[in-house]
Protein backbone atom coordinates (compact mmCIF):
# COMPACT_ATOMS: atom_id res chain seq x y z
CA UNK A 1 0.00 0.00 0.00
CA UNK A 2 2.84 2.43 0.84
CA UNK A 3 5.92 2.97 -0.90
CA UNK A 4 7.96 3.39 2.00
CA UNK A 5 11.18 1.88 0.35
CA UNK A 6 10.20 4.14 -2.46
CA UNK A 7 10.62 1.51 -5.43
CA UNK A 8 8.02 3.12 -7.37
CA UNK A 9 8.44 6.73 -8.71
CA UNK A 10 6.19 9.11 -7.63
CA UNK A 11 5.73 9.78 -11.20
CA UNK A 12 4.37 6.40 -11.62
CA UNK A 13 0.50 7.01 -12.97
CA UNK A 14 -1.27 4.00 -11.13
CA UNK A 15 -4.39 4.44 -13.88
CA UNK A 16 -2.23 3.67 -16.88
CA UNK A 17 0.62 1.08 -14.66
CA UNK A 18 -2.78 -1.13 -13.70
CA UNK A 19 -4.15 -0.64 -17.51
CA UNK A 20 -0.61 -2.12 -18.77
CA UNK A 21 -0.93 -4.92 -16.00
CA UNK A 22 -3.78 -5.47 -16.88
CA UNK A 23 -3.27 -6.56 -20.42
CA UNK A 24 0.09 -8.68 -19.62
CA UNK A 25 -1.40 -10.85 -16.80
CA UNK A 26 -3.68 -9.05 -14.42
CA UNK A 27 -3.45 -7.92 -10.95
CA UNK A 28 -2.28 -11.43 -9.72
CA UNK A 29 0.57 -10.71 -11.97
CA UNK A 30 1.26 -7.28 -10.59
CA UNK A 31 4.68 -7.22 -9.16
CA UNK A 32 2.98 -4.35 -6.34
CA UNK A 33 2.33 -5.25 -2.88
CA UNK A 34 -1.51 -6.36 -2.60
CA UNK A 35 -3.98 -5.09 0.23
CA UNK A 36 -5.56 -7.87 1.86
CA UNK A 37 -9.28 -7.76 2.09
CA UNK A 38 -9.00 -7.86 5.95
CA UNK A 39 -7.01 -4.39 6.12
CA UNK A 40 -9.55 -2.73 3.92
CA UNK A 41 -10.93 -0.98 6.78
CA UNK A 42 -7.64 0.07 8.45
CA UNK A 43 -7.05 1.34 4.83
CA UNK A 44 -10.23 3.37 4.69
CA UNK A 45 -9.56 4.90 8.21
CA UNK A 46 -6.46 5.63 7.80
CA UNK A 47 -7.73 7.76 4.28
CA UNK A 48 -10.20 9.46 6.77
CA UNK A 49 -8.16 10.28 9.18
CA UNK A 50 -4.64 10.82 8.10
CA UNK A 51 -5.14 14.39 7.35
CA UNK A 52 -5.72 14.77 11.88
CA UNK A 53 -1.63 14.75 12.43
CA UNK A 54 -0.29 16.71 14.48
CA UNK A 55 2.78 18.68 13.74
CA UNK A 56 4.91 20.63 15.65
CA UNK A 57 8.88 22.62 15.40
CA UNK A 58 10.21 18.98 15.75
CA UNK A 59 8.17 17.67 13.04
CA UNK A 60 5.02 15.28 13.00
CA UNK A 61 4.20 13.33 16.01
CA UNK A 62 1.05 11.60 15.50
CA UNK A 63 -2.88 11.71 15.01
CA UNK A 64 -4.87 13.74 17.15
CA UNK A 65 -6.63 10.58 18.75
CA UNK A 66 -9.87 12.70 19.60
CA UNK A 67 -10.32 13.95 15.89
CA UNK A 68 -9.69 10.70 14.38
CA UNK A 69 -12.37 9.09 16.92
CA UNK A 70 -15.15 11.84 16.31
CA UNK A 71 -14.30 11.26 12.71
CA UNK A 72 -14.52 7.57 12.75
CA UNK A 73 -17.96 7.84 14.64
CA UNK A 74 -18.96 9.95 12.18
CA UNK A 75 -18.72 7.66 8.98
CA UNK A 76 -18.03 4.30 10.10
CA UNK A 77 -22.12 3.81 10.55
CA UNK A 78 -22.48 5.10 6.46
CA UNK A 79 -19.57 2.80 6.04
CA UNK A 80 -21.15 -0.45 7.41
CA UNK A 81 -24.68 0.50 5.87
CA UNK A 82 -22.80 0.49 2.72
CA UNK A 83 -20.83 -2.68 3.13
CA UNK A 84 -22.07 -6.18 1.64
CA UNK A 85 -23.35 -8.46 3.90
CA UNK A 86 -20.86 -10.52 5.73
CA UNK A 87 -18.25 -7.92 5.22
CA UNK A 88 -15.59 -7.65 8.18
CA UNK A 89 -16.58 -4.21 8.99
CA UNK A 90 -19.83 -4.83 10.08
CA UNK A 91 -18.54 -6.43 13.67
CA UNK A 92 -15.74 -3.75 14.24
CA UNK A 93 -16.29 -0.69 16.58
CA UNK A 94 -14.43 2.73 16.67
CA UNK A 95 -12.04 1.15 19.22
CA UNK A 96 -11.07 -1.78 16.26
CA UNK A 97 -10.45 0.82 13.74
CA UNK A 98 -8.21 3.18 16.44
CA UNK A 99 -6.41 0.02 17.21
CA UNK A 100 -5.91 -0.13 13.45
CA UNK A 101 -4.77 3.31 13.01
CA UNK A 102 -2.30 3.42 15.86
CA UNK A 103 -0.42 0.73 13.82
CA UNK A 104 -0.38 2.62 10.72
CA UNK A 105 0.99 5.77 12.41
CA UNK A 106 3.73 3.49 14.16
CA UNK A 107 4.68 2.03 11.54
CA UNK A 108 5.06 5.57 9.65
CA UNK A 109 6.51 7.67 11.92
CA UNK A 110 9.17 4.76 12.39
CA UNK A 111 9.97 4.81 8.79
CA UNK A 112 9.85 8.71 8.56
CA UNK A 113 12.56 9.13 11.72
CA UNK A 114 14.72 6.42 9.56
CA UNK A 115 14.45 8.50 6.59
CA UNK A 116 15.06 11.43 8.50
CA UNK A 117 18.26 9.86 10.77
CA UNK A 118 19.50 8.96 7.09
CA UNK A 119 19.51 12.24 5.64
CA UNK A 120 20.77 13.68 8.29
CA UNK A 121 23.70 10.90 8.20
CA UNK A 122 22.63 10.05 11.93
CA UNK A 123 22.71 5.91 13.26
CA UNK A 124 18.83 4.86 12.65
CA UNK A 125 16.47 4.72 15.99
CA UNK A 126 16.19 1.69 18.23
């Protein structure tokens, strides 16, 4: 889902890269990391709420937990009325989705002090 190792250009127009696998193979032929059905809603949370960081001299240093829940109570009952029947999202609560986003924003503020230590030619964090 994220290009943290950065292997595809940010030039890279997903539209016409999916249209090209597409006609050589499909998706199952795609050599780009596939979402798992199962972290579709993390995925649409995180889209919801990623804009609620908070940022400060030092640089970003996470979501603003009480946005991010208001916002999640907000659409996650559209989300489930719009779901299939039998999707995962139907049993999860605010609290399963916050649990979700809390490892997204680990896992990317991790990655962003790395590339950060790099630049700045430091040893990575432990």
């Amino acid at each position: 889902m994220w290009d943290a190792e950065q292997q595809w250009p940010d030039e890279t127009n997903l539209p016409d890269y999916c249209k090209t696998c597409r006609a050589t193979g499909g998706c199952d032929a795609c050599p780009k990391p596939h979402l798992l059905p199962e972290c579709l809603p993390a995925l649409r949370a995180w889209d919801t709420c990623s804009t609620q960081m908070r940022v400060g001299f030092a640089g970003t240093t996470g979501l603003d937990y009480g946005a991010c829940i208001a916002t999640l109570a907000l659409y996650l009952p559209r989300w489930k009325a719009l779901a299939p029947a039998g999707d995962a999202l139907h049993g999860m609560e605010v609290a399963d989705l916050l649990d979700d986003l809390r490892t997204i924003e680990d896992a990317l503020l991790t990655a962003w002090a790395e590339q950060a230590a790099e630049k700045r030619g430091d040893s990575p964090p432990e």
